[in-house]
Protein backbone atom coordinates (compact mmCIF):
# COMPACT_ATOMS: atom_id res chain seq x y z
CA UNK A 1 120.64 93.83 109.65
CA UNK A 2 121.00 90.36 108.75
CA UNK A 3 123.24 89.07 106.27
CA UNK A 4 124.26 86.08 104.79
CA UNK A 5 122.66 82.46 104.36
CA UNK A 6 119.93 81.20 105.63
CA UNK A 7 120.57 78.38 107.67
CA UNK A 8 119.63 74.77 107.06
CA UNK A 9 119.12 74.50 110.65
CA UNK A 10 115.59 76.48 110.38
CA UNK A 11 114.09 73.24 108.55
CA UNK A 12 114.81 71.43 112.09
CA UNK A 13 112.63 73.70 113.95
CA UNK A 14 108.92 71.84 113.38
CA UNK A 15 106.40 73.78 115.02
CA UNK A 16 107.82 77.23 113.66
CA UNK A 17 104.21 78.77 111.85
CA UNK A 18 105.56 82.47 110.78
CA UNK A 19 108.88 83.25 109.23
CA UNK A 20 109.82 87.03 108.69
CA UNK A 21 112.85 87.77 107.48
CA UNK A 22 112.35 90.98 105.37
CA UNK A 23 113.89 94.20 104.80
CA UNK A 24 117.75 92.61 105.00
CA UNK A 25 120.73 91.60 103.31
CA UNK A 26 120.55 87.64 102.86
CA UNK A 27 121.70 85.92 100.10
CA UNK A 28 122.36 82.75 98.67
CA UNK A 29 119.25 80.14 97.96
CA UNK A 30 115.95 79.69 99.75
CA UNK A 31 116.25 76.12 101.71
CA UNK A 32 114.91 73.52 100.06
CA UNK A 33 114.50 71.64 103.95
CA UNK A 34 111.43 74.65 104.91
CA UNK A 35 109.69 71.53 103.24
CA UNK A 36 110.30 70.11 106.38
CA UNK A 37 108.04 72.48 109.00
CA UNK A 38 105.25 70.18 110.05
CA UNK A 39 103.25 73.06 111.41
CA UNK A 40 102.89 74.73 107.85
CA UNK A 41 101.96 70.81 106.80
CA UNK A 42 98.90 69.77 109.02
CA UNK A 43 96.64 71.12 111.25
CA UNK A 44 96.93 72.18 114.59
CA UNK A 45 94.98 71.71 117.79
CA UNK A 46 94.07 75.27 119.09
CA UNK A 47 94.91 76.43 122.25
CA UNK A 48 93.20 79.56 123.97
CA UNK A 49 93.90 81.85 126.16
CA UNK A 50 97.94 80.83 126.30
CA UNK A 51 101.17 83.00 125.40
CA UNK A 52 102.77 82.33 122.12
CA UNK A 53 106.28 81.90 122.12
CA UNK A 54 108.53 84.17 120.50
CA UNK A 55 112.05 82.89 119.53
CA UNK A 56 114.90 83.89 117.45
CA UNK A 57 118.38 82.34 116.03
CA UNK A 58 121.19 83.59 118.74
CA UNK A 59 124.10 85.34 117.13
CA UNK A 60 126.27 84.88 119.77
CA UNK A 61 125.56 81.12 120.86
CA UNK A 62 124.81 80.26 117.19
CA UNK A 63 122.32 77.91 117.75
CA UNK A 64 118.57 78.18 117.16
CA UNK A 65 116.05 78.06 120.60
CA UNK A 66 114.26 74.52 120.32
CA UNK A 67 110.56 73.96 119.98
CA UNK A 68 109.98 78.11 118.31
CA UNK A 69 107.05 78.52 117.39
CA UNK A 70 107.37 82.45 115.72
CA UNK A 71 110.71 83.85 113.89
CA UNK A 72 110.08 87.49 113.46
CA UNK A 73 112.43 89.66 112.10
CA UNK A 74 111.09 92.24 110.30
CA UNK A 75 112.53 96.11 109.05
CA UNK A 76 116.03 95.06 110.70
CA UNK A 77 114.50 94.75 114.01
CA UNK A 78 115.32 91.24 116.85
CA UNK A 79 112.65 91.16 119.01
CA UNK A 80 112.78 88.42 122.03
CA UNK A 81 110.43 87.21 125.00
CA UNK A 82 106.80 86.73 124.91
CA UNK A 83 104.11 88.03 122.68
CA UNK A 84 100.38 87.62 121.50
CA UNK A 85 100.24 89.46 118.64
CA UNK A 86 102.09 89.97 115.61
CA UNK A 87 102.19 92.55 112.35
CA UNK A 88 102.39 90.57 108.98
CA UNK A 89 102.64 91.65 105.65
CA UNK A 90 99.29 89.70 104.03
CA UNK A 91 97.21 91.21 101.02
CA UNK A 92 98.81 93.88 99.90
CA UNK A 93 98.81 95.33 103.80
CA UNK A 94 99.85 95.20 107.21
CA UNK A 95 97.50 93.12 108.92
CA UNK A 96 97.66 92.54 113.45
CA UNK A 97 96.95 89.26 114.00
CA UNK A 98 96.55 88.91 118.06
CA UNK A 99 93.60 86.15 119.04
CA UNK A 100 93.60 84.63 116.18
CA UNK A 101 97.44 84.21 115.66
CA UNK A 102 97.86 80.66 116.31
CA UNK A 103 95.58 80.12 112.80
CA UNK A 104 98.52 82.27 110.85
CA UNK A 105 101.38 80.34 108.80
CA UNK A 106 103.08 82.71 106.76
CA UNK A 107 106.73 82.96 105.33
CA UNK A 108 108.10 86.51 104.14
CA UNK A 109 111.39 86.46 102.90
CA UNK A 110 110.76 89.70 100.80
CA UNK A 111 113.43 92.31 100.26
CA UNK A 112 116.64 90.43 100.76
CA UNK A 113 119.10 88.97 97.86
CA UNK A 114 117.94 85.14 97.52
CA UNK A 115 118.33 83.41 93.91
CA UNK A 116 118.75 80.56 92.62
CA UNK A 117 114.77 78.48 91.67
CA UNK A 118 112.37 78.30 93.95
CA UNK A 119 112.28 74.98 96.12
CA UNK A 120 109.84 72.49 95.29
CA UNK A 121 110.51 70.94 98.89
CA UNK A 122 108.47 74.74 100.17
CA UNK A 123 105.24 73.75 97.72
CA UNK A 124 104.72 71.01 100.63
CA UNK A 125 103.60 73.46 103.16
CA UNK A 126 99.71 72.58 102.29
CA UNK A 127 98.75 74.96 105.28
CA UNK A 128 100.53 77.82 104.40
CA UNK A 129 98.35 81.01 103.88
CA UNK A 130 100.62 83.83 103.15
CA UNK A 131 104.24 83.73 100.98
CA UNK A 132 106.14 86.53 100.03
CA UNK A 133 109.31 86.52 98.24
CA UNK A 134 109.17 89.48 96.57
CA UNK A 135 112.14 92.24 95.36
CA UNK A 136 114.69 88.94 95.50
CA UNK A 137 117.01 87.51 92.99
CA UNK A 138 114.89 84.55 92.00
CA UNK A 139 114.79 82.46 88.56
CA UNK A 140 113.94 79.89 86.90
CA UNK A 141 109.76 78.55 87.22
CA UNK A 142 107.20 79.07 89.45
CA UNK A 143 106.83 75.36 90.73
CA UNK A 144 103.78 73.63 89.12
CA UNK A 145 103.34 72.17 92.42
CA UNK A 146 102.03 75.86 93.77
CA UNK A 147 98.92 74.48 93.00
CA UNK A 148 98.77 72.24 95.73
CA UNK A 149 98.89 75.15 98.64
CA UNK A 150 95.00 74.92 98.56
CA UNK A 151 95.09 77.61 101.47
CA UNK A 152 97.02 80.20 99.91
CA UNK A 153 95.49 83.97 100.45
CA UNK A 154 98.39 86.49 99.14
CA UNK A 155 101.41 85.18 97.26
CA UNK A 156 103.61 88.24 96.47
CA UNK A 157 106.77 86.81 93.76
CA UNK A 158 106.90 90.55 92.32
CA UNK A 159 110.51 91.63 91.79
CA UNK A 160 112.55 88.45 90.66
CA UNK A 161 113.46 86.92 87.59
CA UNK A 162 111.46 84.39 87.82
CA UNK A 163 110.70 83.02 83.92
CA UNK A 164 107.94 80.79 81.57
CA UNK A 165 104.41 80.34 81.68
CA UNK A 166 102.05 80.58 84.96
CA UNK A 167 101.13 77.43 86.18
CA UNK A 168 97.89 76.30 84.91
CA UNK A 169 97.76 74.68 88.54
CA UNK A 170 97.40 78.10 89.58
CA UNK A 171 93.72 77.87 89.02
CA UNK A 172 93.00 75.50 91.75
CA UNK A 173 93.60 78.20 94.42
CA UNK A 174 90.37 79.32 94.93
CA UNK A 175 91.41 81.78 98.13
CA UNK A 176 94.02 83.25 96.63
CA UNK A 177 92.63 86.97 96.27
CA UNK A 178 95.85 89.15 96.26
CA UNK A 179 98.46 87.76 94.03
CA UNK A 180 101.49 90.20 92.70
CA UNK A 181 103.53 88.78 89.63
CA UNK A 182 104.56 91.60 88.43
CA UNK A 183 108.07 92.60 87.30
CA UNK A 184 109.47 89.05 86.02
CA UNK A 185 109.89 87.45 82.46
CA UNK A 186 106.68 85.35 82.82
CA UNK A 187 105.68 84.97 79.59
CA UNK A 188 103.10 83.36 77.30
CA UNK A 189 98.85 83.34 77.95
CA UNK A 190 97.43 83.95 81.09
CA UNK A 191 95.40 81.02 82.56
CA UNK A 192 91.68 81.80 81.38
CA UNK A 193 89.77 79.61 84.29
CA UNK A 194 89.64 79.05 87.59
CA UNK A 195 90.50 81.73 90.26
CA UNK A 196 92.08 83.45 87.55
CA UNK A 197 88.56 84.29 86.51
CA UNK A 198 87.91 86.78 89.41
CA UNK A 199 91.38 88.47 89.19
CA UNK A 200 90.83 91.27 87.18
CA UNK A 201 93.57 93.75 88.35
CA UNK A 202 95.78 94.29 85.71
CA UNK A 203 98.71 95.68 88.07
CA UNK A 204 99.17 91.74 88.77
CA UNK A 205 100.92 91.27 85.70
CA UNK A 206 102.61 94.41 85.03
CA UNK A 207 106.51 94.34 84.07
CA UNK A 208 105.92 91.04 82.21
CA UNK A 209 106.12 92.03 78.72
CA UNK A 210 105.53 88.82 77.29
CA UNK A 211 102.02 87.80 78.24
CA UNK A 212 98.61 88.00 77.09
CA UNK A 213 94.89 87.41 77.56
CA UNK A 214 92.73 88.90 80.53
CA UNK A 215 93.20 91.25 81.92
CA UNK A 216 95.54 92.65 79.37
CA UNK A 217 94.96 93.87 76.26
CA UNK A 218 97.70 92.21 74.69
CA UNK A 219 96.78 89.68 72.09
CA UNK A 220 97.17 85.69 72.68
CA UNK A 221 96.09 85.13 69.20
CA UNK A 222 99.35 83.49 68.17
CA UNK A 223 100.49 82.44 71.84
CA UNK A 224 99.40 78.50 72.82
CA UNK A 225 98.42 77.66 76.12
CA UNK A 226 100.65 76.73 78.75
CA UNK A 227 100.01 73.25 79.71
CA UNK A 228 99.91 71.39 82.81
């Protein structure tokens, strides 16, 4: 079980693609220097056929292994040595990813104690696919610079206090197909184009007493639209 911060140090580790740290006890705020991973920020050559890497933060040397390219810790578990395959959270599943796990960026810090905002610095990983912060302490906005994470396929922020309107740039991500906003104090209309179009599952909203529009039967009549 891992308690405690998370440390700045993890910005420093560049190539590091997937970062599980769910089911523990951390607290304190998400670091604003994950901004900094430039493999979640450009693309990647490929390689086949190879080993991936499979590195954790030592406890007892308190120092991070250089060059990581996985952090997985996952249901209290430390796993170390060499691996090609990998069990992530994506979608509103567990999904394997094996051959095709060098295409994966994905941060889950779901299930812990964070708060404090969101960072902006994190809405720079343009590559990322998957980000779950779910059943944390959160506040304040959703960053308006989501918008920008162009690749995004699940976002899971269920669970916080996380407060105002949805981003309107929100629309923009046209793979995003399993969102979960659910139990917050987002408030105000829901955005009415977009990908928000095709997202017709009311459940995404749920615990959010003060919105409106589709797919919820609550009425926006009186409620203006969030703006950019």
């Amino acid at each position: 079980m891992l308690v405690g911060n998370i440390p700045l140090e993890l910005g420093n580790l560049t190539s590091l693609r997937v970062i599980d740290f769910a089911y523990n006890y951390l607290s304190g705020a998400i670091p604003y220097n994950l901004g900094n991973l430039k493999a979640m920020k450009f693309a990647h050559k490929i390689f086949y056929n190879t080993k991936v890497a499979l590195a954790i933060y030592d406890k007892i040397s308190f120092d991070f292994v250089d060059n990581m390219e996985i952090l997985y810790m996952v249901s209290n578990k430390l796993l170390r040595g060499y691996m090609d395959n990998v069990n992530v959270y994506l979608k509103g599943r567990n999904i394997q990813y094996d051959k095709l796990l060098q295409l994966l960026i994905s941060i889950d810090l779901s299930r812990n104690q964070l708060s404090r905002k969101i960072p902006e610095e994190v809405m720079n990983l343009s590559y990322l696919q998957n980000l779950n912060l779910s059943r944390n302490l959160l506040t304040g906005r959703i960053p308006d610079k989501i918008g920008t994470l162009l690749r995004l396929e699940s976002l899971d922020l269920s669970k916080n206090d996380l407060s105002s309107a949805i981003p309107t740039t929100m629309i923009m991500l046209s793979f995003l197909s399993h969102p979960n906003l659910s139990y917050n104090n987002l408030s105000r209309r829901i955005p009415d184009s977009g990908r928000f179009l095709a997202l017709s599952d009311p459940s995404i909203y749920f615990g959010n007493y003060a919105f409106c529009g589709f797919p919820l039967d609550n009425d926006c009549e009186n409620v203006d639209k969030p703006s950019l």
